[in-house]
N, C-alpha and C. Protein backbone atom coordinates (compact mmCIF):
# COMPACT_ATOMS: atom_id res chain seq x y z
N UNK A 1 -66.62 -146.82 -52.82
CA UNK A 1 -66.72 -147.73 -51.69
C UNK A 1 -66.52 -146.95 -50.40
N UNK A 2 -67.32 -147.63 -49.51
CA UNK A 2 -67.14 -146.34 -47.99
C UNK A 2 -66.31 -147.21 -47.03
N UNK A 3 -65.52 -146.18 -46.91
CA UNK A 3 -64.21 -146.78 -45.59
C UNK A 3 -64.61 -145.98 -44.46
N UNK A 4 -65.10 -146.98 -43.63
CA UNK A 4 -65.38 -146.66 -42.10
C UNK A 4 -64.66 -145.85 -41.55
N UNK A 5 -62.86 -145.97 -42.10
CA UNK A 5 -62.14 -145.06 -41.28
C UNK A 5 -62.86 -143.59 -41.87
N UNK A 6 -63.26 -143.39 -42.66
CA UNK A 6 -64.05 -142.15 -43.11
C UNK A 6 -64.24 -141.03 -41.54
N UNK A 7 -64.62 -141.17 -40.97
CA UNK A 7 -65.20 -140.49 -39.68
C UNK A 7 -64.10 -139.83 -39.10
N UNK A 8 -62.84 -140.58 -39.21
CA UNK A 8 -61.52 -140.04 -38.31
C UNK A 8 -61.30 -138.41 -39.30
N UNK A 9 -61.68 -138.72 -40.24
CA UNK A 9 -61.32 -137.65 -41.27
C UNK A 9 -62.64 -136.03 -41.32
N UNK A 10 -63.43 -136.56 -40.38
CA UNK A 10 -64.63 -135.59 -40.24
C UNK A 10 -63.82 -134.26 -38.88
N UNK A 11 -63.39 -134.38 -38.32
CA UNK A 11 -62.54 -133.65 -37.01
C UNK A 11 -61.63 -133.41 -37.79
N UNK A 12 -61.40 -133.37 -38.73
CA UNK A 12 -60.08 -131.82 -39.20
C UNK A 12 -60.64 -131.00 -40.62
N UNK A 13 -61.93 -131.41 -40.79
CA UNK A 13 -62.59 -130.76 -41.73
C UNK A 13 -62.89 -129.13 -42.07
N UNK A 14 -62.38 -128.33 -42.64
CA UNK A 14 -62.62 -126.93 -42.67
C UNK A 14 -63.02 -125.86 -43.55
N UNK A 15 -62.91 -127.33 -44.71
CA UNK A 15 -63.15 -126.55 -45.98
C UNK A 15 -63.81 -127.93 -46.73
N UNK A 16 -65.35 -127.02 -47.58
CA UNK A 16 -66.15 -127.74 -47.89
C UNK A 16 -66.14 -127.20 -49.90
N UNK A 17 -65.50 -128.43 -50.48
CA UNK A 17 -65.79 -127.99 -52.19
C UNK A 17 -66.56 -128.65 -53.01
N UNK A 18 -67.33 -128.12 -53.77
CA UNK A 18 -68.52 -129.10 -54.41
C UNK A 18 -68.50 -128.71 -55.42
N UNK A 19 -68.92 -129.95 -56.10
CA UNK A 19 -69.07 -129.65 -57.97
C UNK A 19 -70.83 -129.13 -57.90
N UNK A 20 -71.29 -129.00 -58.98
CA UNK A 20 -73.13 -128.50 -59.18
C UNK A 20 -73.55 -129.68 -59.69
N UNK A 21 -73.30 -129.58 -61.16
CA UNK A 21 -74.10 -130.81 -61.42
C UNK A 21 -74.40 -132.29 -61.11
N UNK A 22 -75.18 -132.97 -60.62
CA UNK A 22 -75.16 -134.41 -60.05
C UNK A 22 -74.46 -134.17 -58.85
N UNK A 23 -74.41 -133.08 -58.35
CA UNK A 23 -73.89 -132.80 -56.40
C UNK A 23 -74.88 -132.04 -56.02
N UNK A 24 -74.86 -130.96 -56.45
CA UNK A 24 -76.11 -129.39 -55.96
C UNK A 24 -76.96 -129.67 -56.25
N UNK A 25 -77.01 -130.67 -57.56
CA UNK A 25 -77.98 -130.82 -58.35
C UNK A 25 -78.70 -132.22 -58.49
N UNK A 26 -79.36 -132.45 -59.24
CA UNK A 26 -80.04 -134.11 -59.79
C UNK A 26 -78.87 -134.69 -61.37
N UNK A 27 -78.41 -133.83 -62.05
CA UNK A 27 -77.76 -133.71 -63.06
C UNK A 27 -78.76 -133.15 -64.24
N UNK A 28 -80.23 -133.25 -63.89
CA UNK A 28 -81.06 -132.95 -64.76
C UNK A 28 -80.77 -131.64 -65.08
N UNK A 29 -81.16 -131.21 -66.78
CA UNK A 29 -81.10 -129.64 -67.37
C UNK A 29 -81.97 -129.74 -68.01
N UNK A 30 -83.28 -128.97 -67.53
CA UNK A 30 -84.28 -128.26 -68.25
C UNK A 30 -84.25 -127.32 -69.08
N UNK A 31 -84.48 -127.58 -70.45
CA UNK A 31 -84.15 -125.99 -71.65
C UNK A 31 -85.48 -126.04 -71.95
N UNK A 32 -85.67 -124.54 -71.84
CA UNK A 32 -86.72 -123.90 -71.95
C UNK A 32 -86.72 -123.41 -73.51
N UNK A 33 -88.06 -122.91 -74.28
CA UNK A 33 -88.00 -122.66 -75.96
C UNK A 33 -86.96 -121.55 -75.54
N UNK A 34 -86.54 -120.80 -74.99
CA UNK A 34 -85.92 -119.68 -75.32
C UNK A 34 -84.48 -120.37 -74.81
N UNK A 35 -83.99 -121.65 -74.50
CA UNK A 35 -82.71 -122.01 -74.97
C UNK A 35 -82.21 -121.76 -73.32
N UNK A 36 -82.74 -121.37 -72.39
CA UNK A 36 -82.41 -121.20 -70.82
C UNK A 36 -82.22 -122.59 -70.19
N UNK A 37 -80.99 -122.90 -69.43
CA UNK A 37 -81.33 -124.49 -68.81
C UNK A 37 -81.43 -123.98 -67.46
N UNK A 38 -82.58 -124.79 -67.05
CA UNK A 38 -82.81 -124.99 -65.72
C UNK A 38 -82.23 -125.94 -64.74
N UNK A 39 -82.12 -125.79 -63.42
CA UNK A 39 -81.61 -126.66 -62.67
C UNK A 39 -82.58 -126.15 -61.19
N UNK A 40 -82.51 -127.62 -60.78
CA UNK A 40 -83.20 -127.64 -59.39
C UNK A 40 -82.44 -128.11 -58.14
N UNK A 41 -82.32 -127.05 -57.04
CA UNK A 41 -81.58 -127.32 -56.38
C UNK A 41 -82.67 -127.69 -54.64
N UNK A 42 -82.07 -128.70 -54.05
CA UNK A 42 -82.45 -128.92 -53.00
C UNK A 42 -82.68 -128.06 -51.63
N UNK A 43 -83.25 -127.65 -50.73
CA UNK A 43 -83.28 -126.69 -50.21
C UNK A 43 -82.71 -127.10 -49.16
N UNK A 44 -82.65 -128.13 -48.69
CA UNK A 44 -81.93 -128.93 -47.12
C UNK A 44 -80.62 -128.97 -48.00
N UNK A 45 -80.14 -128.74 -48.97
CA UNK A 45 -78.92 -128.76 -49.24
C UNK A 45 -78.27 -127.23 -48.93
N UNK A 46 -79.25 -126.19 -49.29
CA UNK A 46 -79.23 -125.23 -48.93
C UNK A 46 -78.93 -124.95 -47.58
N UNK A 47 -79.76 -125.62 -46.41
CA UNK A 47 -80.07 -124.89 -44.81
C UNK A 47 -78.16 -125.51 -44.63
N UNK A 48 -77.69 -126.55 -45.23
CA UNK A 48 -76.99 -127.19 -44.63
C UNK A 48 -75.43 -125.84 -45.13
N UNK A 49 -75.71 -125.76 -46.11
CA UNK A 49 -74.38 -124.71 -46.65
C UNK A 49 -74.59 -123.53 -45.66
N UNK A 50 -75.62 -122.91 -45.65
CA UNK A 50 -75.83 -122.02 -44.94
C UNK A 50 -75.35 -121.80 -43.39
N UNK A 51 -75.28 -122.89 -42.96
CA UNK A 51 -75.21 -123.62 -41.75
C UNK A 51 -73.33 -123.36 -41.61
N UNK A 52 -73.17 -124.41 -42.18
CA UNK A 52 -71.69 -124.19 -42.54
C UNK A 52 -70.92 -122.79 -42.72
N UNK A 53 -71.69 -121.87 -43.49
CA UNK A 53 -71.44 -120.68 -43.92
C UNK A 53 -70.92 -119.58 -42.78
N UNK A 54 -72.26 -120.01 -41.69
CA UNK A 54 -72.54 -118.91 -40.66
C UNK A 54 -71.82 -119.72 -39.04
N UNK A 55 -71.37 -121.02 -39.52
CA UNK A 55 -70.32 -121.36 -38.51
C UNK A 55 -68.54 -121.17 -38.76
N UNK A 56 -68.49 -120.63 -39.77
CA UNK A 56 -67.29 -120.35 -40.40
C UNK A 56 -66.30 -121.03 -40.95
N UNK A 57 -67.32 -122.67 -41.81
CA UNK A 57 -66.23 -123.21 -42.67
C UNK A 57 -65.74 -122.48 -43.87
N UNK A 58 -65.26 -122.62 -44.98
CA UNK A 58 -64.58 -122.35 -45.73
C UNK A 58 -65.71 -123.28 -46.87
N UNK A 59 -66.22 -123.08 -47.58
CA UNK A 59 -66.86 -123.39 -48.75
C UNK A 59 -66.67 -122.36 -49.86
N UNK A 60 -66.65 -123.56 -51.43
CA UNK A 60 -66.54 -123.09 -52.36
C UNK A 60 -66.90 -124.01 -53.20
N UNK A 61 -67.20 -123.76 -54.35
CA UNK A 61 -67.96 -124.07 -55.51
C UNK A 61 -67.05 -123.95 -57.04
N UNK A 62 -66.53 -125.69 -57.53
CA UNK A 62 -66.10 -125.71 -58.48
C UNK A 62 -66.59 -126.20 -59.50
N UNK A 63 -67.00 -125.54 -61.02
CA UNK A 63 -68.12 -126.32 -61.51
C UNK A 63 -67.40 -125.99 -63.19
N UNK A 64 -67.44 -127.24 -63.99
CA UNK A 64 -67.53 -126.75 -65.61
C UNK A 64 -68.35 -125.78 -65.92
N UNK A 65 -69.76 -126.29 -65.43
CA UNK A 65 -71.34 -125.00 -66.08
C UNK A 65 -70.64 -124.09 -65.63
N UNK A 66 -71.60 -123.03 -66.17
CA UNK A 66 -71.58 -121.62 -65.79
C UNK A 66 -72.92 -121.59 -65.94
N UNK A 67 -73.74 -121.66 -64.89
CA UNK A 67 -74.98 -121.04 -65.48
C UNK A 67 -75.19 -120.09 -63.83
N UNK A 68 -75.34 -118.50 -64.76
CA UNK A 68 -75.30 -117.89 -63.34
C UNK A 68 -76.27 -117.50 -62.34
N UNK A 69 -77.62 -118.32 -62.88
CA UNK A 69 -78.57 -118.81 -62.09
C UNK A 69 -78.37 -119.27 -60.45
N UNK A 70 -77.37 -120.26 -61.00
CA UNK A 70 -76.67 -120.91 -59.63
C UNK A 70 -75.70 -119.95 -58.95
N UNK A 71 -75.15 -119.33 -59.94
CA UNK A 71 -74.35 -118.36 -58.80
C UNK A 71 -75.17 -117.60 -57.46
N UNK A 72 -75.85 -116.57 -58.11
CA UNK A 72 -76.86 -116.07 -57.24
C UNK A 72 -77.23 -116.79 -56.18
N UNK A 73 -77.82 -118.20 -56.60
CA UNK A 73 -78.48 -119.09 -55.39
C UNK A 73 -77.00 -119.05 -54.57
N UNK A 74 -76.20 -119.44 -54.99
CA UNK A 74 -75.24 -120.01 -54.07
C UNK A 74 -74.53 -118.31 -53.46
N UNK A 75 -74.32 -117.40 -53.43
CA UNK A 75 -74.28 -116.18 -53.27
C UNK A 75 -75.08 -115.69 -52.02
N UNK A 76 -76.45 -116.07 -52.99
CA UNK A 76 -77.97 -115.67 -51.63
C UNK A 76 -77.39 -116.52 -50.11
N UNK A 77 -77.07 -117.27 -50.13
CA UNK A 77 -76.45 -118.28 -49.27
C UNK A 77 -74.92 -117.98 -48.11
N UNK A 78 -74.65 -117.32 -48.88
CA UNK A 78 -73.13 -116.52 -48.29
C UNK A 78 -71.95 -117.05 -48.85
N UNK A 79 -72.05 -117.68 -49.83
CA UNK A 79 -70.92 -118.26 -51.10
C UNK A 79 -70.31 -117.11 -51.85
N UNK A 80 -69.72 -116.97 -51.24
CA UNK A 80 -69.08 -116.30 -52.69
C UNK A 80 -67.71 -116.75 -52.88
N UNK A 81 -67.16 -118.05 -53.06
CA UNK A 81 -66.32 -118.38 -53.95
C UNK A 81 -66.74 -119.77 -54.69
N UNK A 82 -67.48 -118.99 -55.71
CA UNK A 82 -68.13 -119.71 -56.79
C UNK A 82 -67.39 -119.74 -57.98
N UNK A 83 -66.82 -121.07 -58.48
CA UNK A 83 -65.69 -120.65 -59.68
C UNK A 83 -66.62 -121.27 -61.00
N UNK A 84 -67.72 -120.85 -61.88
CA UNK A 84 -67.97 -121.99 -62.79
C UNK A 84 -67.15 -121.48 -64.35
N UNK A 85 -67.27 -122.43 -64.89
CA UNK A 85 -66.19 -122.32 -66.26
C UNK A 85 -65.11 -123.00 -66.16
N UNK A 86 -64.91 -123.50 -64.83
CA UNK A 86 -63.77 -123.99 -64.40
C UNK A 86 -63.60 -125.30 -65.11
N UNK A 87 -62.76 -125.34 -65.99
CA UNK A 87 -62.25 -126.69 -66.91
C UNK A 87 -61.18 -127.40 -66.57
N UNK A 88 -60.39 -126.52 -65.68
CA UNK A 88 -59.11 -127.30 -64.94
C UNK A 88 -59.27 -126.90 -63.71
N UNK A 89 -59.92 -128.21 -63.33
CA UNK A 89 -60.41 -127.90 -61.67
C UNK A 89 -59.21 -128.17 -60.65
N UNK A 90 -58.10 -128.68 -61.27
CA UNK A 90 -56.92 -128.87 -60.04
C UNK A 90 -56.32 -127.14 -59.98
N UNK A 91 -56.31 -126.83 -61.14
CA UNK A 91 -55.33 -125.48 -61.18
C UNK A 91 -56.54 -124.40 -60.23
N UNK A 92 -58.37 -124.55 -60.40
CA UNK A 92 -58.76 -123.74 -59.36
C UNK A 92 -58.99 -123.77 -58.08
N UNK A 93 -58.54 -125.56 -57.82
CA UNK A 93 -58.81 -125.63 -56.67
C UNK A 93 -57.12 -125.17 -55.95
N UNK A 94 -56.45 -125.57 -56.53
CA UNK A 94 -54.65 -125.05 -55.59
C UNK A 94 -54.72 -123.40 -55.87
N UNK A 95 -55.51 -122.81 -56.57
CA UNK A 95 -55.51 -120.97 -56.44
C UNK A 95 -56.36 -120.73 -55.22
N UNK A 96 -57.43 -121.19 -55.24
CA UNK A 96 -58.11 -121.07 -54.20
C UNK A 96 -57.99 -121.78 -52.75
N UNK A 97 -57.30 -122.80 -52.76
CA UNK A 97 -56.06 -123.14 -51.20
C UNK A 97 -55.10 -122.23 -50.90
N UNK A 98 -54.36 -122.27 -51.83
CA UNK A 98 -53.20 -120.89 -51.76
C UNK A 98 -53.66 -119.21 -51.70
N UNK A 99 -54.64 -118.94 -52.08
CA UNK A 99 -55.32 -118.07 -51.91
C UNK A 99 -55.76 -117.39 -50.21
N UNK A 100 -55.98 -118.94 -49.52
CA UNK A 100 -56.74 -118.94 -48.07
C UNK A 100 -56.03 -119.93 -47.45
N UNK A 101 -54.33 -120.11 -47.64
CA UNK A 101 -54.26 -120.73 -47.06
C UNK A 101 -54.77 -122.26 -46.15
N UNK A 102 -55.21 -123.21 -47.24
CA UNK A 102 -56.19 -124.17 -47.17
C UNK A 102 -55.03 -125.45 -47.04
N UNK A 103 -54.74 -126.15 -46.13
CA UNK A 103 -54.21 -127.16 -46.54
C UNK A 103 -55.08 -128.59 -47.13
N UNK A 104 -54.92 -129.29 -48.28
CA UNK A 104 -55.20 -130.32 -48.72
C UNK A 104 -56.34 -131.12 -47.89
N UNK A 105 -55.16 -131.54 -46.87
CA UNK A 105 -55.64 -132.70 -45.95
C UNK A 105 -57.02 -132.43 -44.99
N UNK A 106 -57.57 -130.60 -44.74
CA UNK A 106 -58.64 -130.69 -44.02
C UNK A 106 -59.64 -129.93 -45.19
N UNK A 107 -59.54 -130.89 -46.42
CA UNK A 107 -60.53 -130.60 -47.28
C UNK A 107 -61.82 -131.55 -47.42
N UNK A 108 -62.65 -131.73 -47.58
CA UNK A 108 -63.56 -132.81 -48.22
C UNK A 108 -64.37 -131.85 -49.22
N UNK A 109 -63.99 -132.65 -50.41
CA UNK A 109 -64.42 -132.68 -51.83
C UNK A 109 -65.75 -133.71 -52.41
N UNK A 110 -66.62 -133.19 -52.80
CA UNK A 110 -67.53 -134.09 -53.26
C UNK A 110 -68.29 -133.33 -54.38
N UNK A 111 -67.98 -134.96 -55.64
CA UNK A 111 -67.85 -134.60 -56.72
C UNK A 111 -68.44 -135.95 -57.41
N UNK A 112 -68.77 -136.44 -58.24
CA UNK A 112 -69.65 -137.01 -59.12
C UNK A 112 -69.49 -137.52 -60.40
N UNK A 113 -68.59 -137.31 -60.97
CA UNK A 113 -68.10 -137.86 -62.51
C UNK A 113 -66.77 -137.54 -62.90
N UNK A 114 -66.33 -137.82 -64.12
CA UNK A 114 -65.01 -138.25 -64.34
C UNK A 114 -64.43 -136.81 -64.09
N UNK A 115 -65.06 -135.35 -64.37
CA UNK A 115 -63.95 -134.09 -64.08
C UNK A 115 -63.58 -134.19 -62.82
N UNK A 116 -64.35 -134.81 -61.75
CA UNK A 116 -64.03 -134.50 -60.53
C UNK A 116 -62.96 -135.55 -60.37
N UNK A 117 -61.97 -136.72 -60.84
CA UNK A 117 -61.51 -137.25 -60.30
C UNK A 117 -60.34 -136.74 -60.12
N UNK A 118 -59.49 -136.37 -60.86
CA UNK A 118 -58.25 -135.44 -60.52
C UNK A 118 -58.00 -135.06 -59.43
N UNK A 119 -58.81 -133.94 -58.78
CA UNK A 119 -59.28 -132.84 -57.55
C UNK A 119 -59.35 -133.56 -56.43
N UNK A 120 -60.15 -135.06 -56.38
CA UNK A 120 -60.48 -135.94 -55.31
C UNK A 120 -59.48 -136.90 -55.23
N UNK A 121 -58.30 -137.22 -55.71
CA UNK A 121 -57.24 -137.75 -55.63
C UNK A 121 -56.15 -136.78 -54.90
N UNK A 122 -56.40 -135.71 -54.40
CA UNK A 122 -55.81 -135.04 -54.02
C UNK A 122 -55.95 -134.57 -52.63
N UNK A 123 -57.32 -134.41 -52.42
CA UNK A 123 -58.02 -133.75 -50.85
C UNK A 123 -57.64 -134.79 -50.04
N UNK A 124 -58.10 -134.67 -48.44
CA UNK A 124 -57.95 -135.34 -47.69
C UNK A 124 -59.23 -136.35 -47.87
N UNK A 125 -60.77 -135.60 -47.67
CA UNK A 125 -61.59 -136.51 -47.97
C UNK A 125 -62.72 -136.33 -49.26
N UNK A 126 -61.98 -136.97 -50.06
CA UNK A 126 -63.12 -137.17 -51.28
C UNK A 126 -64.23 -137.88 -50.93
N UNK A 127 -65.72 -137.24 -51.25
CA UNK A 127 -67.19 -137.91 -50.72
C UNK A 127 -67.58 -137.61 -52.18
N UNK A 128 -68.49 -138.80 -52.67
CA UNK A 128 -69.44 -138.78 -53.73
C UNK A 128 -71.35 -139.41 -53.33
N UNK A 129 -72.16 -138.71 -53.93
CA UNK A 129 -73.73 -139.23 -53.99
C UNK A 129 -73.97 -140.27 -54.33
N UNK A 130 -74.68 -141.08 -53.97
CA UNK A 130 -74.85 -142.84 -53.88
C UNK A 130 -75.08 -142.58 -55.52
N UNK A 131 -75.53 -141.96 -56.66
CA UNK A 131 -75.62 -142.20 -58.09
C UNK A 131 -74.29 -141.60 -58.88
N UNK A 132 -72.97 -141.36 -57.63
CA UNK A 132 -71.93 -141.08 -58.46
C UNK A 132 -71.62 -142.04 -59.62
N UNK A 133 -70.60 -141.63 -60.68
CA UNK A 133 -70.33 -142.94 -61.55
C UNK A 133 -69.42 -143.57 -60.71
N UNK A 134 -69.17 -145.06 -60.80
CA UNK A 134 -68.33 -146.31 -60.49
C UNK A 134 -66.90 -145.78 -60.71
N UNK A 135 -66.29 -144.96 -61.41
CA UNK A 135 -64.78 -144.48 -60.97
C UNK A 135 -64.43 -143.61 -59.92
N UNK A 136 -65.57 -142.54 -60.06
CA UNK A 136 -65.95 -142.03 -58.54
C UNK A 136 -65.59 -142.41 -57.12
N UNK A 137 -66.98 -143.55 -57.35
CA UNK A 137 -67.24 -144.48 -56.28
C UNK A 137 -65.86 -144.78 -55.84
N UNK A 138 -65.05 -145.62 -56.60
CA UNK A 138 -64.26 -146.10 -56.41
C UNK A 138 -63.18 -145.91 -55.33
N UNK A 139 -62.96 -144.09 -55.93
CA UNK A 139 -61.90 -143.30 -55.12
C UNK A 139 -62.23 -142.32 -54.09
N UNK A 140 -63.55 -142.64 -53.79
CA UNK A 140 -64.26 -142.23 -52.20
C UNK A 140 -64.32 -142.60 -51.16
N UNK A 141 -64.03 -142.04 -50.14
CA UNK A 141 -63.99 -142.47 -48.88
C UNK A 141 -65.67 -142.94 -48.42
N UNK A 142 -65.94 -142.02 -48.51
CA UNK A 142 -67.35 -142.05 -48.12
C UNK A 142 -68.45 -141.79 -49.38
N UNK A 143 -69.54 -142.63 -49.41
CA UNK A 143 -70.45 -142.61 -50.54
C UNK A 143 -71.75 -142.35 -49.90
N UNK A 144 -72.49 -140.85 -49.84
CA UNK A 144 -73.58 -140.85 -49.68
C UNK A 144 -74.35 -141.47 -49.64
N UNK A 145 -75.63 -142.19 -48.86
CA UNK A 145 -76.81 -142.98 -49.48
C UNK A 145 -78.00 -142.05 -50.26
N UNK A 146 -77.55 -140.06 -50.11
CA UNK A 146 -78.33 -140.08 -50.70
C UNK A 146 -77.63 -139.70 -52.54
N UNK A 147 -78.29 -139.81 -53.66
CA UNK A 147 -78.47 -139.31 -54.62
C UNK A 147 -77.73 -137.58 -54.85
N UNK A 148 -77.30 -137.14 -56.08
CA UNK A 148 -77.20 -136.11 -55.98
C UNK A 148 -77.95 -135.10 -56.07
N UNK A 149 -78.30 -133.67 -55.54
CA UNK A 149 -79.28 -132.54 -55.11
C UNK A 149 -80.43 -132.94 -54.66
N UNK A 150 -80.31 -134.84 -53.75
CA UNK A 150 -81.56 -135.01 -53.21
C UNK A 150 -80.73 -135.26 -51.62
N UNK A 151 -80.28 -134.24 -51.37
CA UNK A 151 -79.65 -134.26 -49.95
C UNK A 151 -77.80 -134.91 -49.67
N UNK A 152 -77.45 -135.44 -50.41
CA UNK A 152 -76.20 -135.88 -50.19
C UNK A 152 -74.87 -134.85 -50.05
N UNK A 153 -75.10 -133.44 -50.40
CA UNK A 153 -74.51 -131.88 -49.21
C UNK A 153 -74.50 -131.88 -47.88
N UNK A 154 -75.94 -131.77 -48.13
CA UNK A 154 -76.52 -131.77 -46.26
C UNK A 154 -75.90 -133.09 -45.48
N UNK A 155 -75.81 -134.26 -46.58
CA UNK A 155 -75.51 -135.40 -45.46
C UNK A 155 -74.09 -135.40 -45.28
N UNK A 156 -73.28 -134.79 -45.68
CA UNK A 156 -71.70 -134.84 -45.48
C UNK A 156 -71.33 -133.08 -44.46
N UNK A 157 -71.73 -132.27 -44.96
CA UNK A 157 -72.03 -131.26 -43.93
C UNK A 157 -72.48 -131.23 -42.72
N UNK A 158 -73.53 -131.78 -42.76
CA UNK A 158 -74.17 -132.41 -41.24
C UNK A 158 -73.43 -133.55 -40.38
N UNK A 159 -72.57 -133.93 -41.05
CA UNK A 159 -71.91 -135.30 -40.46
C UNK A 159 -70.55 -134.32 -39.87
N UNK A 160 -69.83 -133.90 -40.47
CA UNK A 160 -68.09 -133.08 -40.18
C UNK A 160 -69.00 -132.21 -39.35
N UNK A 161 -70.10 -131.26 -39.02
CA UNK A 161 -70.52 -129.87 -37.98
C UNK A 161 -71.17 -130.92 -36.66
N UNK A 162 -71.72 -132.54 -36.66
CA UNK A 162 -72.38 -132.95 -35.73
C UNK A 162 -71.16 -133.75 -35.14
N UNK A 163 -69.88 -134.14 -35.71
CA UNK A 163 -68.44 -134.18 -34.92
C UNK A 163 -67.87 -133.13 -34.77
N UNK A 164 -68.04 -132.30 -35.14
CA UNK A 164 -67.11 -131.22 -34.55
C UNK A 164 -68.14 -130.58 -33.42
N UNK A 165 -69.30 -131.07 -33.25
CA UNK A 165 -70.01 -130.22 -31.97
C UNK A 165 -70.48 -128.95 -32.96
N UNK A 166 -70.84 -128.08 -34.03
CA UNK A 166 -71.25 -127.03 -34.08
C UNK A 166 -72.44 -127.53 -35.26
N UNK A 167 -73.27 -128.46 -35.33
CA UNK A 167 -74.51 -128.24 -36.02
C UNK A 167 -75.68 -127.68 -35.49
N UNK A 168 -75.94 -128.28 -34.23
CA UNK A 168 -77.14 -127.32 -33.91
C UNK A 168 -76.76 -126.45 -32.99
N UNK A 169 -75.40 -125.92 -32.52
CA UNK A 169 -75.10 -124.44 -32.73
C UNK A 169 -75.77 -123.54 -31.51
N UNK A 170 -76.31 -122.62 -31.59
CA UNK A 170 -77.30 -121.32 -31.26
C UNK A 170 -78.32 -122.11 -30.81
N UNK A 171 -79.18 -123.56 -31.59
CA UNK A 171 -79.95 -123.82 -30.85
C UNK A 171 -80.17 -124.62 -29.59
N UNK A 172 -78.62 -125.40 -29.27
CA UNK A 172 -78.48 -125.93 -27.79
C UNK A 172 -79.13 -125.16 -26.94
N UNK A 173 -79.01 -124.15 -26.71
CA UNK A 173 -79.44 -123.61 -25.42
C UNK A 173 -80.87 -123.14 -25.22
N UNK A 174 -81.83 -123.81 -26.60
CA UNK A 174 -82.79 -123.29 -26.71
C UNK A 174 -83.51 -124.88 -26.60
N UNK A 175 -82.92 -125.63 -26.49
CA UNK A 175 -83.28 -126.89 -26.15
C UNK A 175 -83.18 -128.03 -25.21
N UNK A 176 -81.86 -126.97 -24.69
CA UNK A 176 -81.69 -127.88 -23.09
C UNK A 176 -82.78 -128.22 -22.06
């Protein structure tokens, strides 16, 4: 369910954590005869991490898969704290706060099914994709309208960098 107060919580935002599947992703896995799963990732989900990346939030990537397909992508991007294998996502997400000094409260987490609920009971703002499951939903501040890896990154990224003043960045002055 989306709580309007949601927005007050976009101005202390600094650190951005995402699950892959049904977030980065569609949840779909393509296996190929040779047993390879595929995944398709959005590319405006991409410009938007990137974005984030090169304005100097704090992003990271907590995922059960391991498929290191996605690492790379998310790497190519300027990620590199990509944790997948991760089965106890509270114990990698408090290594990786404590790690960087991250407090809780200027986190937003967005996550998609029952591993993620733990983790999102915890952040300041838990966000899920309008096809999260209904327990999800439940314990979200804010619920994407879009779907997962069909833009619902970009739309929570773009929302915390267009209150804080730094989404379009470099190109203000090329548009004044």
């Amino acid at each position: 369910m989306e709580d309007k107060s949601y927005k007050e919580y976009l101005k202390h935002i600094t650190t951005f954590i995402f699950d892959i599947d049904g977030v980065l992703t569609d949840g779909s896995v393509m296996v190929t005869t040779s047993g390879d799963m595929l995944r398709s990732m959005n590319i405006k989900d991409g410009y938007a991490l990137k974005t984030a990346v090169d304005r100097g939030y704090n992003i990271c990537i907590i995922s059960g898969g391991s498929n290191e397909g996605v690492r790379l992508r998310l790497n190519g991007l300027g990620i590199n704290n990509v944790f997948l294998g991760a089965h106890n996502k509270i114990e990698q997400l408090n290594n990786y706060l404590d790690s960087n000094n991250i407090d809780l409260k200027n986190v937003l987490y967005m996550g998609d099914d029952i591993p993620d609920f733990p983790v999102m009971k915890l952040v300041g703002l838990p966000t899920c994709p309008q096809d999260a499951v209904p327990e999800i939903k439940a314990i979200s501040k804010y619920v994407s309208h879009k779907n997962g890896g069909k833009g619902a990154v970009r739309d929570v990224i773009e929302q915390v960098l267009k209150v804080q003043d730094k989404w379009l960045g470099s190109f203000d002055a090329k548009y004044d």
